[in-house]
Structures are given as C-alpha cells and as structure tokens.
C-alpha atoms as a PDB file:
ATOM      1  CA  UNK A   1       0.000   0.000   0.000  1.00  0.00           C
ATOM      2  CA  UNK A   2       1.292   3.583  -1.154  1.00  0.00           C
ATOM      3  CA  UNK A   3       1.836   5.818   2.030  1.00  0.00           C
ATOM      4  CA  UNK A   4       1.335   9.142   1.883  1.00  0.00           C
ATOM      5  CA  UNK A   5       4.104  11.853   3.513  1.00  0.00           C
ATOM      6  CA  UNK A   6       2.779  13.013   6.692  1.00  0.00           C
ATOM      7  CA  UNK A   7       1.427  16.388   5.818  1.00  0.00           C
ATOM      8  CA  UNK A   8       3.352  18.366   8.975  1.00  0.00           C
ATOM      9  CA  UNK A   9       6.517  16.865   7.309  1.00  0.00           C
ATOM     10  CA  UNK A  10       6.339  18.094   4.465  1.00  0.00           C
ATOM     11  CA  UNK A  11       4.796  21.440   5.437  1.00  0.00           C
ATOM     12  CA  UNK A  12       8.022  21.731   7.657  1.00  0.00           C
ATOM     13  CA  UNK A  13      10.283  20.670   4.532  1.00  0.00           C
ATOM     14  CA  UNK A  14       8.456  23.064   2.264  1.00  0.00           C
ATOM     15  CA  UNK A  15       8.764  25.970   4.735  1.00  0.00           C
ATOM     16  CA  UNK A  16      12.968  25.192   4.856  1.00  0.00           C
ATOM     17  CA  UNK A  17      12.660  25.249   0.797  1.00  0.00           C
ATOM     18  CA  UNK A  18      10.898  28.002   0.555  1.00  0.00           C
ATOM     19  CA  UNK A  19      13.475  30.038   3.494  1.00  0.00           C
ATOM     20  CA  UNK A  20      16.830  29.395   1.307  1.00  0.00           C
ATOM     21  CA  UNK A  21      14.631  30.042  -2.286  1.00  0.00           C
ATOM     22  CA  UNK A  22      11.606  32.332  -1.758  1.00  0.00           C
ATOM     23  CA  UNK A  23      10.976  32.682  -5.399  1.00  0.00           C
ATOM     24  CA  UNK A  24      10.947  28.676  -6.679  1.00  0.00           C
ATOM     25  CA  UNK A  25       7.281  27.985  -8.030  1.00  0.00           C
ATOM     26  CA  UNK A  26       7.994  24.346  -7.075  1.00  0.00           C
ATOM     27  CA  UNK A  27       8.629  24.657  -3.880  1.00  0.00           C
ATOM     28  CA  UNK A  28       5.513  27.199  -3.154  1.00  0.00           C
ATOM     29  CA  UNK A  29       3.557  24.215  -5.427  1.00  0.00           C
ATOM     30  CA  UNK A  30       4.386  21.669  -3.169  1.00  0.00           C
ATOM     31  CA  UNK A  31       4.196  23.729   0.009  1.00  0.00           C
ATOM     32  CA  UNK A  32       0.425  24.328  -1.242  1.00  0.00           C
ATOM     33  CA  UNK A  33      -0.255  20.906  -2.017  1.00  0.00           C
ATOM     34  CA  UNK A  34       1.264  20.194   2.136  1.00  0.00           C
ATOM     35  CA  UNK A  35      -0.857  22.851   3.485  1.00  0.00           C
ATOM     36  CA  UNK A  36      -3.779  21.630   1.561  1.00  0.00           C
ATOM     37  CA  UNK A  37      -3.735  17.878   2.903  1.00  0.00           C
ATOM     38  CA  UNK A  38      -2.990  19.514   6.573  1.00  0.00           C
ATOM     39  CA  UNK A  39      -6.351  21.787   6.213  1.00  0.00           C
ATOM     40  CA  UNK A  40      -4.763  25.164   5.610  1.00  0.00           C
ATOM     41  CA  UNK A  41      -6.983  25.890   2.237  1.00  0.00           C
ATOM     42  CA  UNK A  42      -6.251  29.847   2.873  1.00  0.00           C
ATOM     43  CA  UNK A  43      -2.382  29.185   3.192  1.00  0.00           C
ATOM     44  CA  UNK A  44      -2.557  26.893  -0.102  1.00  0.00           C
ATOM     45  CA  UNK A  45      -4.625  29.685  -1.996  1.00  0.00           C
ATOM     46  CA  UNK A  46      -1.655  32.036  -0.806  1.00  0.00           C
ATOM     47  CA  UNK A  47       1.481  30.038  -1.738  1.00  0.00           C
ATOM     48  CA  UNK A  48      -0.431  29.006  -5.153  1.00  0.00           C
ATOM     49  CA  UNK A  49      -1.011  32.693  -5.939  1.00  0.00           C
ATOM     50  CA  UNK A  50       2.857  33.634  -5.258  1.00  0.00           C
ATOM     51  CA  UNK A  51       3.984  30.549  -7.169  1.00  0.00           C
ATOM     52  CA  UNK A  52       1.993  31.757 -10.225  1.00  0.00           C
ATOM     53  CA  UNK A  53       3.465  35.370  -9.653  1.00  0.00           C
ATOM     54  CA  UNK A  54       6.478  33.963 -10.353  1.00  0.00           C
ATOM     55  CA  UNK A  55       5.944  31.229 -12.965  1.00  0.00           C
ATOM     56  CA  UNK A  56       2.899  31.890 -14.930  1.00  0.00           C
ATOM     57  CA  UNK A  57       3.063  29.031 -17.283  1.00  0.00           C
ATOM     58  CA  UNK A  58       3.273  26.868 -14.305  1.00  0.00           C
ATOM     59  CA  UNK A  59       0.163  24.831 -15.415  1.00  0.00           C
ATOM     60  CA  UNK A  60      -0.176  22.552 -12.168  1.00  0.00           C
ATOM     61  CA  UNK A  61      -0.857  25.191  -9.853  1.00  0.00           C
ATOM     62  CA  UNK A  62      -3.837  27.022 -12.337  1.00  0.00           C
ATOM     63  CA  UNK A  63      -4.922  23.746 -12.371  1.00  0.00           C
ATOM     64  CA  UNK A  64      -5.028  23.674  -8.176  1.00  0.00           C
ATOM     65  CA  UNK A  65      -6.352  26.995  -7.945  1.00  0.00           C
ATOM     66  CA  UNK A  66      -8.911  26.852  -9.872  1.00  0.00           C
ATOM     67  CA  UNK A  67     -10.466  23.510  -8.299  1.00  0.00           C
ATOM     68  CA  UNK A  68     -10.016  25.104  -5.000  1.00  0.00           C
ATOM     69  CA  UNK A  69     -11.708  28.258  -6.138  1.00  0.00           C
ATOM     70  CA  UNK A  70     -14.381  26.137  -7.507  1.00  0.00           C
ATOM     71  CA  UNK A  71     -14.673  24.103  -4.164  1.00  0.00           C
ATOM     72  CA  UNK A  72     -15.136  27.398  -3.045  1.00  0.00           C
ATOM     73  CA  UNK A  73     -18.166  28.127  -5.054  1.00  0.00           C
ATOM     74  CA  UNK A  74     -15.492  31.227  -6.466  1.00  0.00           C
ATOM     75  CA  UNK A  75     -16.579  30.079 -10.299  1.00  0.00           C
ATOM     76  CA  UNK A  76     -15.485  33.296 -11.860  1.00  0.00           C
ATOM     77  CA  UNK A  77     -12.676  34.054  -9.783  1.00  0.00           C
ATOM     78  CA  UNK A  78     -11.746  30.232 -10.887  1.00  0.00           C
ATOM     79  CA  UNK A  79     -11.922  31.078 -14.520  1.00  0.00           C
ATOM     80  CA  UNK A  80      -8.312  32.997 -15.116  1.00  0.00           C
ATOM     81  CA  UNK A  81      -7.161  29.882 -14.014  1.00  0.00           C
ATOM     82  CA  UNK A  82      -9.088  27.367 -16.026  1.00  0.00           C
ATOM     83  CA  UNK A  83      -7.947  29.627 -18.833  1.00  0.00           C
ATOM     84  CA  UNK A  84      -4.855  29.489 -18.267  1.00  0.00           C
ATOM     85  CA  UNK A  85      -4.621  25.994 -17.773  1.00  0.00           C
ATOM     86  CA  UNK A  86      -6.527  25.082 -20.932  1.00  0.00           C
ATOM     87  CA  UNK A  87      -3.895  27.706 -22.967  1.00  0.00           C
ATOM     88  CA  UNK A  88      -0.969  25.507 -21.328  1.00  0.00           C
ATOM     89  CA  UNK A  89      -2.834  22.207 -21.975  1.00  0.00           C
ATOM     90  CA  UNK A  90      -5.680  22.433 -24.511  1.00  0.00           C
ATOM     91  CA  UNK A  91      -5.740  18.385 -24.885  1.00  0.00           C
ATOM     92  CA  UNK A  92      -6.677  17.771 -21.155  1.00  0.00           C
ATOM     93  CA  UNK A  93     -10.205  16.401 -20.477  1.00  0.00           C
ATOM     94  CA  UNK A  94      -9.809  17.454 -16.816  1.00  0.00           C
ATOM     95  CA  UNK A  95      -8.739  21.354 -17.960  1.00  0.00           C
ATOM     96  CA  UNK A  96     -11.693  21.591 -20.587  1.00  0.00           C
ATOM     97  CA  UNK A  97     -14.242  20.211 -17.818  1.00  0.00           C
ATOM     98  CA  UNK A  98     -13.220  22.909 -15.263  1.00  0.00           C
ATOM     99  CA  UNK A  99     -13.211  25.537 -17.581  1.00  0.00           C
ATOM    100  CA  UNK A 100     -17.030  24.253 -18.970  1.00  0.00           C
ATOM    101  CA  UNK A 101     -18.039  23.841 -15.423  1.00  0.00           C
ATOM    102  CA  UNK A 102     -17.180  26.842 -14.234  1.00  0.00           C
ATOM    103  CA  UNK A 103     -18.356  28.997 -17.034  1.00  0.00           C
ATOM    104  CA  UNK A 104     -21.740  26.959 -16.915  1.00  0.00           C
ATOM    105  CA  UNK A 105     -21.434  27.807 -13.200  1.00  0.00           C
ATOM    106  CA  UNK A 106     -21.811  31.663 -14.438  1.00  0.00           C
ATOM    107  CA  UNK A 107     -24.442  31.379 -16.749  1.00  0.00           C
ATOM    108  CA  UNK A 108     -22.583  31.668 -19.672  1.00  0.00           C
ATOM    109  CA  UNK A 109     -24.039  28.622 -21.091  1.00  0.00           C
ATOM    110  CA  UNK A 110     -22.873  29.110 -24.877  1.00  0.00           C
ATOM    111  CA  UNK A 111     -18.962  29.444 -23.839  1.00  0.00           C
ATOM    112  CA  UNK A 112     -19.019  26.383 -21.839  1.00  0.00           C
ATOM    113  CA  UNK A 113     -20.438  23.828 -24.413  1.00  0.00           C
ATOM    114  CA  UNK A 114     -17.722  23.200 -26.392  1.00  0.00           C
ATOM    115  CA  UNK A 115     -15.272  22.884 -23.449  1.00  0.00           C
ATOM    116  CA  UNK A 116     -17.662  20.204 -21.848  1.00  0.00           C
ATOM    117  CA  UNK A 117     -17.926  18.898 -25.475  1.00  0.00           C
ATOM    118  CA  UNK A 118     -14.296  18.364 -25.728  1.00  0.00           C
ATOM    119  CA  UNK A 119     -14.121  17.116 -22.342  1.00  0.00           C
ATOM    120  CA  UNK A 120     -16.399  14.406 -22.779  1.00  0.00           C
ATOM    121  CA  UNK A 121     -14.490  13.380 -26.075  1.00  0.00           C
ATOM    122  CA  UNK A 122     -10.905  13.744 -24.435  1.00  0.00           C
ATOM    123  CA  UNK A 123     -11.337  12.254 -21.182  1.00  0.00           C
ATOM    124  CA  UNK A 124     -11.770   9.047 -19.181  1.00  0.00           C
ATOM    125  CA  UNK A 125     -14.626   7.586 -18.423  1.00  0.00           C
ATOM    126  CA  UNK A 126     -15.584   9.068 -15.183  1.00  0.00           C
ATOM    127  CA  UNK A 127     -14.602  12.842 -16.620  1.00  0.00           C
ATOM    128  CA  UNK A 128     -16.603  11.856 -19.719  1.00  0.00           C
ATOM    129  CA  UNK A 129     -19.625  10.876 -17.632  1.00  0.00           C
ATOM    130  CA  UNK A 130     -19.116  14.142 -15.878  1.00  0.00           C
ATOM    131  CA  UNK A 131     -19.066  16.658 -18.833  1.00  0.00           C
ATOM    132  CA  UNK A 132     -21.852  14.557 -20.159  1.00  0.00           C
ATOM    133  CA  UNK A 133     -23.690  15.419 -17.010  1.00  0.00           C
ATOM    134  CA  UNK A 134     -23.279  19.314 -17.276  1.00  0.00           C
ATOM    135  CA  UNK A 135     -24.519  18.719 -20.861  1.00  0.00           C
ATOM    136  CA  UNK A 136     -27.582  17.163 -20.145  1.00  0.00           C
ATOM    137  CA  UNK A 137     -28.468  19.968 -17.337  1.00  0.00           C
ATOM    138  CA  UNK A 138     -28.024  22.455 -19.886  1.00  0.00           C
ATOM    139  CA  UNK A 139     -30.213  20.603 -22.412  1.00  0.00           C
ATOM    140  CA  UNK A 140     -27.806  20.290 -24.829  1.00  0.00           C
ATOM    141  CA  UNK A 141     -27.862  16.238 -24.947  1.00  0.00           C
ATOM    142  CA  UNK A 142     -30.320  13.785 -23.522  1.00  0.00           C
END
C-alpha cells in the first residue's frame, strides 16, 4: 500500500525550501499541495497565488487553484485559471471540464459547451460521464 508523507513533514520541509529560495514555483507548489492535505486551504490559496506570480506558465498550480476556487463556489474568480490551464494544456479532459463547469457555473451557457464537449471526447470515463452530465443539465444532450 502507497503511504502518503505526513502532511506536517512536508509542510516543515516546504517551509525550509521556501526560506533558502523564496521565489521557486515548485517549492511554493508543493508547500500548497502540504498545506492543503494539513487543512490550511487559505495558506494553499496564498502560496499558489505567489507561485503563479512567479511562474505563470506553471500549469499545475492554475490547475489547483482553480479547483479550489471552484470548491469554493469562487466560479469566476476560478476562470483565469481554467484559462490558463486550458492555454498551457488544450488536450486535457480534466482542464476543458473545469473551464465548462465553471463557465456553466456563471451562466454563460454558450462558452461552456464546447469545453464540456471536448471534455467528454478527451477524457476518461468518469470525466466523460461528468461533462456529459453538465450537458444534459443544460439541455444540450439527452
């Protein structure tokens, strides 16, 4: 069985990193991703907005701030993100989902059908089933 690090560990590690290179998007990636399994969503958010300040094209953190804006019911202020990360990786499923969720989230209903459309050609099955989903409740499919 695959153990996980213990998330004060590496929240400890990440905070060393981050003292001897304050600027290294990986580090402040990975520091989110710690803070994130110990709880600390606001402290994530923060470290994943510095890392992009930094490294814009850094497609793994859009990618983590947007789903926790989303989580956060923050669709539009999730939609730079999905951007983004559908500009760095326009052939992920899970990147043209987000970005159809969230602008379906907004109402803007004819922007997100061809992201959820390309989703649900691109991706497995469960992401499939999911664009599929958003689809149906905006009576596009059946």
């Amino acid at each position: 069985m695959k153990r996980f690090p213990d998330p004060t560990q590496c929240k400890t590690q990440n905070e060393t990193a981050l003292r001897s290179d304050p600027m290294n998007a990986a580090v402040r990636y990975n520091f989110a991703l710690a803070l994130g399994r110990a709880g600390d969503v606001d402290a994530a958010q923060r470290q994943l907005e510095a890392a992009l300040e930094s490294a814009p094209n850094l497609a793994d953190a859009h990618e983590l701030l947007a789903n926790l804006l989303m989580a956060r019911g923050q669709a539009a202020d999730a939609l730079p993100h999905y951007r983004a990360w559908v500009a760095l990786r326009p052939e992920s499923a899970q990147a043209q989902f987000g970005l159809g969720s969230a602008l379906a989230m907004i109402g803007e209903r004819e922007a997100a059908i061809p992201h959820l459309q390309k989703a649900a050609t691109l991706g497995d099955a469960a992401t499939r089933e999911s664009a599929m989903r958003v689809l149906r409740e905006l009576g596009v499919v059946r």
